[in-house]
Structures are given as structure tokens and as C-alpha cells.
Protein backbone atom coordinates (compact mmCIF):
# COMPACT_ATOMS: atom_id res chain seq x y z
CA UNK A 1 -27.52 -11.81 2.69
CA UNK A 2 -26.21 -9.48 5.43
CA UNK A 3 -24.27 -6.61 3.38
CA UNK A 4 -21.72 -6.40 6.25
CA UNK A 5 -20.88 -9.77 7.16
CA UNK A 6 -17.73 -10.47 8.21
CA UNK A 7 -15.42 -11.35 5.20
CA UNK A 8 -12.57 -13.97 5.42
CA UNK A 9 -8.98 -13.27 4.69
CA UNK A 10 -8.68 -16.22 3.00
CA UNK A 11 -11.28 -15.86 0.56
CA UNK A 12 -11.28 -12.50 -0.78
CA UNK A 13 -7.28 -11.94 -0.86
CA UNK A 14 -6.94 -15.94 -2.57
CA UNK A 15 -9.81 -14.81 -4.98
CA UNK A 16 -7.42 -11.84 -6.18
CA UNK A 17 -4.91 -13.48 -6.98
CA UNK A 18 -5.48 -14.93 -9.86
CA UNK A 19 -6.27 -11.64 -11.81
CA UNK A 20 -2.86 -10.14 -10.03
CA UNK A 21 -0.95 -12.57 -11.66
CA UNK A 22 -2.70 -12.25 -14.99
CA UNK A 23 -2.48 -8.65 -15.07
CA UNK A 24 1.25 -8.40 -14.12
CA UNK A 25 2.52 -10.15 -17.05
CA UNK A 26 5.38 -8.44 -18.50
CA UNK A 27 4.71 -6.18 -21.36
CA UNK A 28 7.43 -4.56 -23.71
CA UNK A 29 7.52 -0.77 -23.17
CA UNK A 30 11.02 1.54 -22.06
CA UNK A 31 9.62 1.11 -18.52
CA UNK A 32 7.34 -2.03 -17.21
CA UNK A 33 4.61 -0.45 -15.37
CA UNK A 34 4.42 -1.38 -11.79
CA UNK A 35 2.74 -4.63 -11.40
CA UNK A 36 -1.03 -4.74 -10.22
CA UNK A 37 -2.05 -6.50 -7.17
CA UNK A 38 -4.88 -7.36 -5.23
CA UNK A 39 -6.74 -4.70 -3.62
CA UNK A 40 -7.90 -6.73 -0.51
CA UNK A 41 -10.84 -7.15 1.29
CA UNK A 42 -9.87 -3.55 3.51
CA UNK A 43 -10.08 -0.83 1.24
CA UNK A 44 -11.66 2.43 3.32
CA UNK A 45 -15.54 2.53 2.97
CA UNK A 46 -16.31 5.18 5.54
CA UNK A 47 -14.83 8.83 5.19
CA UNK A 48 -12.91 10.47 7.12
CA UNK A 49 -12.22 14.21 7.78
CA UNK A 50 -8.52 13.66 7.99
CA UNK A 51 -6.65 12.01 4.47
CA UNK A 52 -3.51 13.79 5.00
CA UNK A 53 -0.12 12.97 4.35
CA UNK A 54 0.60 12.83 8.37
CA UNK A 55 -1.00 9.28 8.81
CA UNK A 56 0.89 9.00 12.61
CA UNK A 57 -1.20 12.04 14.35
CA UNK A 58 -5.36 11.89 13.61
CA UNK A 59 -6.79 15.70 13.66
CA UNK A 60 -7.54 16.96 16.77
CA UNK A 61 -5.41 14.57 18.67
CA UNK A 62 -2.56 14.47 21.24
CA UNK A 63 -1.36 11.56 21.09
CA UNK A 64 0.71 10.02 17.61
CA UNK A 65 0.05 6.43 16.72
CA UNK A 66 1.57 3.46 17.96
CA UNK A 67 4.51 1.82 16.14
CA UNK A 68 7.92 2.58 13.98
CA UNK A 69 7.62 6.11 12.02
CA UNK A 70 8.43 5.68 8.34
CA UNK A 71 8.81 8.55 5.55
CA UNK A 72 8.22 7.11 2.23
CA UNK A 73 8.95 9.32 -1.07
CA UNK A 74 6.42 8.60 -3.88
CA UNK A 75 6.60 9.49 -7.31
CA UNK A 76 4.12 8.74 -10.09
CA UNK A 77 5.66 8.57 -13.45
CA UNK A 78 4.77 6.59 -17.13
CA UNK A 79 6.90 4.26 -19.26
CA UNK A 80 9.12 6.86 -20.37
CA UNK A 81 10.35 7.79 -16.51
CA UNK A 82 8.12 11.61 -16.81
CA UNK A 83 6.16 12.30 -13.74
CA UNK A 84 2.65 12.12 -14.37
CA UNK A 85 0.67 15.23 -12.25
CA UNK A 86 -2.62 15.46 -10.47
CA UNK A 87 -2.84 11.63 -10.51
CA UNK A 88 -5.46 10.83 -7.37
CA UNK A 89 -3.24 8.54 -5.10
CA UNK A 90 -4.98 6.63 -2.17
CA UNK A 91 -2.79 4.69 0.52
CA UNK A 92 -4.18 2.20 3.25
CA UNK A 93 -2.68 0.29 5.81
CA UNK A 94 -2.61 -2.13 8.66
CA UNK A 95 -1.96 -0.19 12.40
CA UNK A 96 1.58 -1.60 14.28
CA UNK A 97 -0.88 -4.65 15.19
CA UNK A 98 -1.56 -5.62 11.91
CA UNK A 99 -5.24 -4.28 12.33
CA UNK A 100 -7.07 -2.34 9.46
CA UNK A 101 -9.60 -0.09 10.28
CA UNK A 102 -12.35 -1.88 8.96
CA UNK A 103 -15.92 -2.93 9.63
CA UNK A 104 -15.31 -6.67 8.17
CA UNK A 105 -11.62 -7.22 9.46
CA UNK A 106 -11.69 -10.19 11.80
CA UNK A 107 -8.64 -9.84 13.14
CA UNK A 108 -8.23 -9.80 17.26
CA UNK A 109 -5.62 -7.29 17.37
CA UNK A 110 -6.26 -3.82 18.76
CA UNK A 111 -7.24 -0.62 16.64
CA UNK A 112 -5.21 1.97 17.29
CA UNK A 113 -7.46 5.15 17.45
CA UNK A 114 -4.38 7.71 17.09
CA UNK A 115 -3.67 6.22 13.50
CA UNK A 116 -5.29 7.68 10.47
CA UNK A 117 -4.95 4.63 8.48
CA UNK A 118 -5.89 6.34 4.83
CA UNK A 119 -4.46 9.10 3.13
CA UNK A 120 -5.53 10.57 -0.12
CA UNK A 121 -3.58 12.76 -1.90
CA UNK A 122 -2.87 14.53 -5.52
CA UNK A 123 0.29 14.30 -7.07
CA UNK A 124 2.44 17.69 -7.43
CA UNK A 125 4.29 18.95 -10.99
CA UNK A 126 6.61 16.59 -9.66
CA UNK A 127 4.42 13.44 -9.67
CA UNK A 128 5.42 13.11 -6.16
CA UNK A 129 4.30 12.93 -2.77
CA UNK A 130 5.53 12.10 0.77
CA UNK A 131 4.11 10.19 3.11
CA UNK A 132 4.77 9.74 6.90
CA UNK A 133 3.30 6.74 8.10
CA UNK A 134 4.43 3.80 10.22
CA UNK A 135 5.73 0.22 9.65
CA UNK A 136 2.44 -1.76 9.32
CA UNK A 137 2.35 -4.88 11.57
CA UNK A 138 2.11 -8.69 10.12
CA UNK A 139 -1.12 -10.53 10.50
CA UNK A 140 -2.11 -14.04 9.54
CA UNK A 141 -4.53 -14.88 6.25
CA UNK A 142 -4.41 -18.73 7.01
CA UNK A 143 -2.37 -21.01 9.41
CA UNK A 144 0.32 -21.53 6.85
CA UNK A 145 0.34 -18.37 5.57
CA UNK A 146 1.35 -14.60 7.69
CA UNK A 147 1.51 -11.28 5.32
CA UNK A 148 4.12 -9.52 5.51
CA UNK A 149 4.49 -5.63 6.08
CA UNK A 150 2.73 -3.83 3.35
CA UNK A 151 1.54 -0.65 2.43
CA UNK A 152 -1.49 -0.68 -0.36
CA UNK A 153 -1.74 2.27 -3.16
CA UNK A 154 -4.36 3.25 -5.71
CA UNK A 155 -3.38 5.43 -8.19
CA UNK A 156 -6.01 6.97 -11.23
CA UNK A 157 -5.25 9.30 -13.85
CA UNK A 158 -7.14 10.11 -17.17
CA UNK A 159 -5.20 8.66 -19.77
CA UNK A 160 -3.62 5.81 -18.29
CA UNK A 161 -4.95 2.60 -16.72
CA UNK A 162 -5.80 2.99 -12.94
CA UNK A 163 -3.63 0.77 -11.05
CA UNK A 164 -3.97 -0.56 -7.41
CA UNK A 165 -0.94 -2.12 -5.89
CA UNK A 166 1.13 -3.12 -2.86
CA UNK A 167 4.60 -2.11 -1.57
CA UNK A 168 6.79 -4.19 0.84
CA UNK A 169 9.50 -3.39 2.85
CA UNK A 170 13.15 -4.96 2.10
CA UNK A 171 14.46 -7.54 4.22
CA UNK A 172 11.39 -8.77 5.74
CA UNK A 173 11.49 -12.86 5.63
CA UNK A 174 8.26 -12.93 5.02
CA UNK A 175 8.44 -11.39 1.89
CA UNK A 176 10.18 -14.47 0.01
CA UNK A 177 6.91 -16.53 1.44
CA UNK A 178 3.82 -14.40 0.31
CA UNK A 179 1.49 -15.49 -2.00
CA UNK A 180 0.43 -12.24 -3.42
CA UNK A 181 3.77 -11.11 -4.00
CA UNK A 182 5.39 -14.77 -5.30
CA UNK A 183 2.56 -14.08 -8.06
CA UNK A 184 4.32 -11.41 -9.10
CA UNK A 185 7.14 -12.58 -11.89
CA UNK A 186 10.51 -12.82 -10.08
CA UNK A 187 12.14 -10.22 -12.20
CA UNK A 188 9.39 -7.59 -11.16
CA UNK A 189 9.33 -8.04 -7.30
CA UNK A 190 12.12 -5.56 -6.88
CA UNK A 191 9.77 -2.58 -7.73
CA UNK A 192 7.32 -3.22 -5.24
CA UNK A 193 10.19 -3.80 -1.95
CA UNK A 194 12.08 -0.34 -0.73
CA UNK A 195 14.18 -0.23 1.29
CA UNK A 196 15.06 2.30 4.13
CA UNK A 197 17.55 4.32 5.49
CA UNK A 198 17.62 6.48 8.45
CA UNK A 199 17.72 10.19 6.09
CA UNK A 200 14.53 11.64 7.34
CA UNK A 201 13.70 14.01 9.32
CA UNK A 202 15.32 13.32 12.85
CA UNK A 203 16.83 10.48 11.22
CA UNK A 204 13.28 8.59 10.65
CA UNK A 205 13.75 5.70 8.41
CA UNK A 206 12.88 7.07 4.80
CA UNK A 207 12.16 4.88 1.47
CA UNK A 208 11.17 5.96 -2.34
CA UNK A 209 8.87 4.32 -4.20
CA UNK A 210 8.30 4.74 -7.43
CA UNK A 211 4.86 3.78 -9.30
CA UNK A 212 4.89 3.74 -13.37
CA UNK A 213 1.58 3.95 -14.75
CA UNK A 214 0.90 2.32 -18.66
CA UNK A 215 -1.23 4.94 -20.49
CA UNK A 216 -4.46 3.75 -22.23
């Protein structure tokens, strides 16, 4: 079997669903920890110099990416609400066309060679980070089925169980549609949307999201 055929949408994200659901079952603790989702079939495979926190201007170019400029404040913290520090945080994303980056991503839209993409970064004392990135676009999985906006986040930290996850953006219609986030239990959804207002710098759109780890 060729190691780099072309994957479908439909198989690989349906084929994570069923473990998303599982493994965001409620579980008694001061804090739930943010609900696990799938990973998808575009998580970054070749390296890149540049995994900075500036994800609308690649290294060593002029031009910024296409697409609406979004700040998003992140901050890793357990059950109890303390910020968990030096936690290894990856972030992927769709350009403004809905396009990732990625060998086996079928999808007809354009790349965007001015967006980075991926950013990796290491929480501070804090257990936060900020991240300036833009609005990913929408892109169909099936003909009945579009995904909305999302931004994707892997977070790992000894002593607590790695988590991979997905946040949306409020308002979005498509949001009340998606598979992957209907599997999430109704009561949970509202940690994984954030909404934005315009307090960033210049006035750029700006969100927090906050990601609570379960130790092990």
C-alpha cells in the first residue's frame, strides 16, 4: 500500500469519532477537563523552521496571510483552575480557504504560502500563551456535512493525560450541525466555542480559551 495515498475526509474524521465521544464522558472532579476530540487526518508531518506564535507572517516573508486576523489567549490549567507550566502545546489549522497544509488533503482550495499553519509552543509560569492566527475557512467532509471554523490543539504534560482537542468560534451556524462537536455532551460544548471581541491589538478580534488538563 502506497504510504501517502490520499486519505478521505470522511473516513478518518468519522473513524474518530467514536473514541471522541467515549472519551468525553463527564467525569466528577472541581473542574471537567476539556473534552477530547478527534485529531484529524491533518496533523503536521513535515517540519518547519517557523512554529511561532505569529502564524499570519511565515519567516522571511513580506507578505501576511490571507484572511481575518484573530488573537486568541490560551491558558493551560488542571481541575483545580492552577495553570499548569511548560506543557508542550501544538496548534494546526485550515488557511482562509479551508485548506490544510498537507500532503493527503484533497481539498481543491488554494494553499496559501504566506500562512504558517502550525505553531508549537511551551506554556509560561502562567500556563498561558497567545496566539495570532486567522479565522480558518469552512470546508466540506461529505455532501451533507461542511465543518465549521476550527482551530485544533495538542497539549502534553508529564503528569497529566495528553489531550488533543478542537476549538470553535461562537456564532458560527455551522457549529449547531457538526458531527464532531454534537458528540460532545451538550453541557460541555461551551468550553470548546469562544467568542471574540474586537480588544486586541489595533482592535483585532481577540478570544480566550481555556484548556483543563485531568492529571494521571
Amino acid at each position: 500500500m502506497n504510504p501517502l495515498k490520499p486519505l478521505s475526509r470522511r473516513s478518518v474524521i468519522r473513524s474518530g469519532l467514536g473514541a471522541a465521544a467515549l472519551a468525553a464522558t463527564p467525569v466528577l472532579h472541581a473542574a471537567l477537563p476539556t473534552p477530547q476530540q478527534t485529531e484529524g487526518p491533518f496533523f503536521p508531518v513535515v517540519d518547519q523552521a517557523d512554529k511561532d506564535l505569529d502564524m499570519t507572517l511565515v519567516q522571511g516573508h513580506a507578505e501576511h496571510a490571507s484572511g481575518d486576523v484573530v488573537e486568541i489567549e490560551v491558558r493551560v490549567l488542571d481541575v483545580d483552575g492552577k495553570p499548569i507550566a511548560d506543557a508542550l502545546v501544538d496548534v494546526w489549522q485550515a488557511n482562509a480557504h479551508g485548506r490544510y497544509a498537507h500532503e493527503r488533503d484533497p481539498n481543491p482550495a488554494p494553499l496559501d504560502p504566506h500562512f504558517q499553519g502550525w505553531a508549537r509552543v511551551t506554556t509560561d509560569a502562567s500556563g498561558s500563551f497567545r496566539v495570532r492566527t486567522i479565522k480558518p475557512g469552512v470546508y466540506a467532509v461529505e455532501d451533507d456535512w461542511t465543518r465549521p471554523p476550527h482551530i485544533h490543539y495538542k497539549v502534553a504534560r508529564r503528569g497529566f493525560h495528553e489531550l488533543t482537542t478542537q476549538m470553535y468560534f461562537a456564532g458560527e451556524p455551522l457549529n449547531d450541525v457538526d458531527a464532531i462537536l454534537k458528540a460532545v455532551p451538550e453541557a460541555e460544548r461551551a468550553g470548546l466555542i469562544v467568542a471574540f471581541a474586537p480588544t486586541g491589538d489595533a482592535g483585532t478580534p481577540r478570544g480566550r480559551f481555556d484548556i483543563t488538563l485531568k492529571a494521571v
